[in-house]
Protein backbone atom coordinates (compact mmCIF):
# COMPACT_ATOMS: atom_id res chain seq x y z
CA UNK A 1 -1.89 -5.32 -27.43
CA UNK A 2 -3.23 -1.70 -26.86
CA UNK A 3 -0.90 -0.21 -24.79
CA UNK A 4 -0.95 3.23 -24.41
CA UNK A 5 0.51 6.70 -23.25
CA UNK A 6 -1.53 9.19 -21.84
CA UNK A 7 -0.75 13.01 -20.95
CA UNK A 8 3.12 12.01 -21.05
CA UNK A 9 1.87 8.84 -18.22
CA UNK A 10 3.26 5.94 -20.20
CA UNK A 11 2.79 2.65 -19.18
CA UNK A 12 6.21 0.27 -18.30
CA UNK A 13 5.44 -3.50 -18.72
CA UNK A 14 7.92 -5.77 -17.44
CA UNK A 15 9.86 -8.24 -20.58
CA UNK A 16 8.55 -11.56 -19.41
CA UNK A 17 4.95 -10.46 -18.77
CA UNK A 18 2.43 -11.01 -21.69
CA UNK A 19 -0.17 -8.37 -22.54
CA UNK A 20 -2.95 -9.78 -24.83
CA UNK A 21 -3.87 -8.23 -28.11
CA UNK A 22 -6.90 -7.26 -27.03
CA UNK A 23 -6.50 -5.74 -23.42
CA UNK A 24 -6.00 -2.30 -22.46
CA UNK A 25 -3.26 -0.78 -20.65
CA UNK A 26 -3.08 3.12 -20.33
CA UNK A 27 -1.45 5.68 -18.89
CA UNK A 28 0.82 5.63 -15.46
CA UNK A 29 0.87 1.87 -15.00
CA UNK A 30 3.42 -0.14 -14.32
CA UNK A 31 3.27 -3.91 -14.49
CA UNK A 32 6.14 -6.29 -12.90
CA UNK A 33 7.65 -9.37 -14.32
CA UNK A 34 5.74 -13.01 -15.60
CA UNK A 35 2.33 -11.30 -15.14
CA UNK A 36 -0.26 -13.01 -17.20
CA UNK A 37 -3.02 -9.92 -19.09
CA UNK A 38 -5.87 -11.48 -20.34
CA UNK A 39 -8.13 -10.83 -23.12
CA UNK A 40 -10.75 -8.10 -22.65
CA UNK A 41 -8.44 -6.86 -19.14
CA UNK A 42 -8.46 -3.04 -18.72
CA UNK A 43 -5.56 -1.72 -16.49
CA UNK A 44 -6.33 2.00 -16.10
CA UNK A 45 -3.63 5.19 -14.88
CA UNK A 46 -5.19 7.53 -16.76
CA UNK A 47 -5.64 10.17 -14.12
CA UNK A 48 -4.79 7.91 -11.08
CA UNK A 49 -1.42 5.25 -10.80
CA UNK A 50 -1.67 1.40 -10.91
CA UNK A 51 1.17 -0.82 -9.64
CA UNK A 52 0.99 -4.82 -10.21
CA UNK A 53 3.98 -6.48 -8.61
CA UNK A 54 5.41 -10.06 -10.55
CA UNK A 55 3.64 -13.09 -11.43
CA UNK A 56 0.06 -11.86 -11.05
CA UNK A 57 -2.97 -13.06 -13.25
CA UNK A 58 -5.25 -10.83 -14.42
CA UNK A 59 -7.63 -12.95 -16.34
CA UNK A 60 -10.26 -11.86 -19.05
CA UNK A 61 -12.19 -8.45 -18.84
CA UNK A 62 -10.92 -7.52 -15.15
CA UNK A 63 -10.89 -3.98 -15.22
CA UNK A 64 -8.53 -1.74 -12.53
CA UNK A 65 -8.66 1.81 -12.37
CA UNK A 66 -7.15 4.60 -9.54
CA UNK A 67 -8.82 7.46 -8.42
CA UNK A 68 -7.15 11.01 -9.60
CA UNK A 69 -3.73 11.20 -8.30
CA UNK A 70 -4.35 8.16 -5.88
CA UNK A 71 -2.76 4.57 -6.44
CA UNK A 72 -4.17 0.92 -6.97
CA UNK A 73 -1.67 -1.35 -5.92
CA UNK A 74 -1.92 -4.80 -6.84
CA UNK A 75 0.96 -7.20 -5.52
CA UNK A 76 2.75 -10.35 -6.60
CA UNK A 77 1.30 -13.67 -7.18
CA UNK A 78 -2.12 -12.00 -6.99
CA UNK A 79 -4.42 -14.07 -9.31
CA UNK A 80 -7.81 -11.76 -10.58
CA UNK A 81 -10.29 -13.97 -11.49
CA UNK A 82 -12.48 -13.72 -14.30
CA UNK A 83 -15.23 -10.16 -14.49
CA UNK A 84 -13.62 -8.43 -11.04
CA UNK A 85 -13.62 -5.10 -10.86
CA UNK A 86 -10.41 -3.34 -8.76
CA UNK A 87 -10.82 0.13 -8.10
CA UNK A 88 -9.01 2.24 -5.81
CA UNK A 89 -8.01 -0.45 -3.46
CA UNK A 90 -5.17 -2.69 -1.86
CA UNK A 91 -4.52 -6.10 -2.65
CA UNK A 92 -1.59 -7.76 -1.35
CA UNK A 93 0.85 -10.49 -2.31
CA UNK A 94 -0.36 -13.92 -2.90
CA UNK A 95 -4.37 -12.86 -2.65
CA UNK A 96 -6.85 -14.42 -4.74
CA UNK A 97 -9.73 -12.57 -5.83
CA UNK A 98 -12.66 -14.51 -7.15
CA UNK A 99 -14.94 -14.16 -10.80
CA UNK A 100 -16.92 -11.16 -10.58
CA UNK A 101 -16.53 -9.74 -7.43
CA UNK A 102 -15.66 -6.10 -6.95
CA UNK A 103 -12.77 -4.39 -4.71
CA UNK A 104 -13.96 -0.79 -3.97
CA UNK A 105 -12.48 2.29 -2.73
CA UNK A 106 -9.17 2.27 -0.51
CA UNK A 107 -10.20 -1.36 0.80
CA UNK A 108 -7.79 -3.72 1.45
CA UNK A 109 -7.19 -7.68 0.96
CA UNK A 110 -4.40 -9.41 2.63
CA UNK A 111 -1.53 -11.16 2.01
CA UNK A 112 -3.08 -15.17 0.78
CA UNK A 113 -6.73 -13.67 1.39
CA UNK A 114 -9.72 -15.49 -0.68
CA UNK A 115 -12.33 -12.86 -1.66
CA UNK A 116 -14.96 -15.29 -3.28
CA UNK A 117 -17.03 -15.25 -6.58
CA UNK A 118 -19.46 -12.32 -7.39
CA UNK A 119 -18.25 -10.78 -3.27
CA UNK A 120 -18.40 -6.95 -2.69
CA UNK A 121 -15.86 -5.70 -0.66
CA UNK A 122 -17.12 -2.57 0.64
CA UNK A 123 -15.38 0.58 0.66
CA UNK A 124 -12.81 1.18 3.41
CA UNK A 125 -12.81 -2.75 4.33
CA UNK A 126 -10.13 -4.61 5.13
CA UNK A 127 -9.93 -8.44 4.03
CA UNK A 128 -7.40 -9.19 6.98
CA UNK A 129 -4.07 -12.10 5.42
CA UNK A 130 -5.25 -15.25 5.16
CA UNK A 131 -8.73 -14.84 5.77
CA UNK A 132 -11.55 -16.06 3.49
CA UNK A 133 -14.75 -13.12 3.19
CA UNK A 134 -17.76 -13.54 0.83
CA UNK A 135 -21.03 -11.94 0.19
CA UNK A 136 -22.84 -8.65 -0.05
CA UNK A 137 -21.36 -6.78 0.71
CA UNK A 138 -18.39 -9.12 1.83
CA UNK A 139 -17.84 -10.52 5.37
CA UNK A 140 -15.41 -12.60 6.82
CA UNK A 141 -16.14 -16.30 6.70
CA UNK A 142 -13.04 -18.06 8.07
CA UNK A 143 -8.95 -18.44 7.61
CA UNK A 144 -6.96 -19.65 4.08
CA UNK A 145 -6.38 -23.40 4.99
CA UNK A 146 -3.43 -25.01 3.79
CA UNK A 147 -5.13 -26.81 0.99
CA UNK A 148 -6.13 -23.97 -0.59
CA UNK A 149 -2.82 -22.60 -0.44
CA UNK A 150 -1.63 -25.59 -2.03
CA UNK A 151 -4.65 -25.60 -4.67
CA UNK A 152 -4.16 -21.56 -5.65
CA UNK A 153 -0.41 -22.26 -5.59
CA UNK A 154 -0.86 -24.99 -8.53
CA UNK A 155 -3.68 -22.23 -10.27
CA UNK A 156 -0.94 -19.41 -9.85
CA UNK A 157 1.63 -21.56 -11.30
CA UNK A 158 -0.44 -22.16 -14.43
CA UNK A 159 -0.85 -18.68 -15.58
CA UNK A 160 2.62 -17.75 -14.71
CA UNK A 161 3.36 -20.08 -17.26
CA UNK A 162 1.04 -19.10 -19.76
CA UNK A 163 2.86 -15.38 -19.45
CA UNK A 164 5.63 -16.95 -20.71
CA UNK A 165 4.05 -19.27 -23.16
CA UNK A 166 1.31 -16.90 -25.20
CA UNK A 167 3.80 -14.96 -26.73
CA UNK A 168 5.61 -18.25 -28.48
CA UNK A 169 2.33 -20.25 -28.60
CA UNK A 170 -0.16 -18.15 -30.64
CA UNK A 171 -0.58 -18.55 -34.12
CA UNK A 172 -3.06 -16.17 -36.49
CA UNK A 173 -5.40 -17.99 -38.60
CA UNK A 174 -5.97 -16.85 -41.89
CA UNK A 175 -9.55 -16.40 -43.29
């Protein structure tokens, strides 16, 4: 895993979380418990502070960055899907954030929000809890339904478990 220090800001990365060998974590970021770090993720304090609270999935090549001494705070059970970009924004507990879509400046997503695939959440938006917003840029479509709770609950659970799996399960092939 490239994990690295920058201008004394030194990531902390919490024991039961696994980091893949080939993301990035740098600088002033710190990174909670059973937290699932795909390959190709970029978590980024370099000049601003991230915070990721426990059990959150951030799957291949997400990328979250901060603005210069401002914070990106993602929270716990928070899955990132696939491609989405984070920057400079709010996303609270339980929120699911679909492939490719993009969280810009000092917006916010609720607690158990659904930002959908390829959305753009404006600057300075707010995703309200449970609601569902897509588009571009994103609007508000409707309310989290309990079956998607109980559908993003079972998708949660499954990465949660690969943090604690990966470390155990991977095995290098030799040429």
């Amino acid at each position: 895993m490239a994990v690295y220090e920058f201008e004394k800001r030194k990531p902390v990365i919490g024991d039961t979380s696994y980091v893949s060998h080939s993301a990035s974590v740098i600088g002033k970021v710190t990174i909670g418990e059973e937290c699932y770090i795909a390959p190709g993720a970029v978590v980024k304090g370099d000049y601003g502070e991230v915070r990721v609270g426990d059990g959150t999935s951030i799957q291949d090549n997400v990328i979250i960055h901060a603005r210069p001494n401002e914070l990106t705070v993602i929270g716990s059970n928070v899955t990132l899907g696939h491609g989405c970009i984070i920057h400079n924004a709010t996303v609270q507990d339980d929120a699911v954030i679909g492939m490719g879509a993009i969280i810009s400046d000092y917006s916010t997503v609720g607690t158990w929000a659904i930002v959908g695939e390829g959305a753009v959440v404006r600057a300075r938006f707010e995703v309200p809890a449970g609601m569902i917003a897509v588009g571009v840029p994103a609007k508000v479509i409707g309310e989290v339904q309990v079956h998607h709770k109980e559908e993003l609950t079972r998708f949660k659970t499954i990465y949660r478990d690969l943090a604690c799996r990966y470390p155990i399960g991977l095995k290098k092939l030799r040429d």
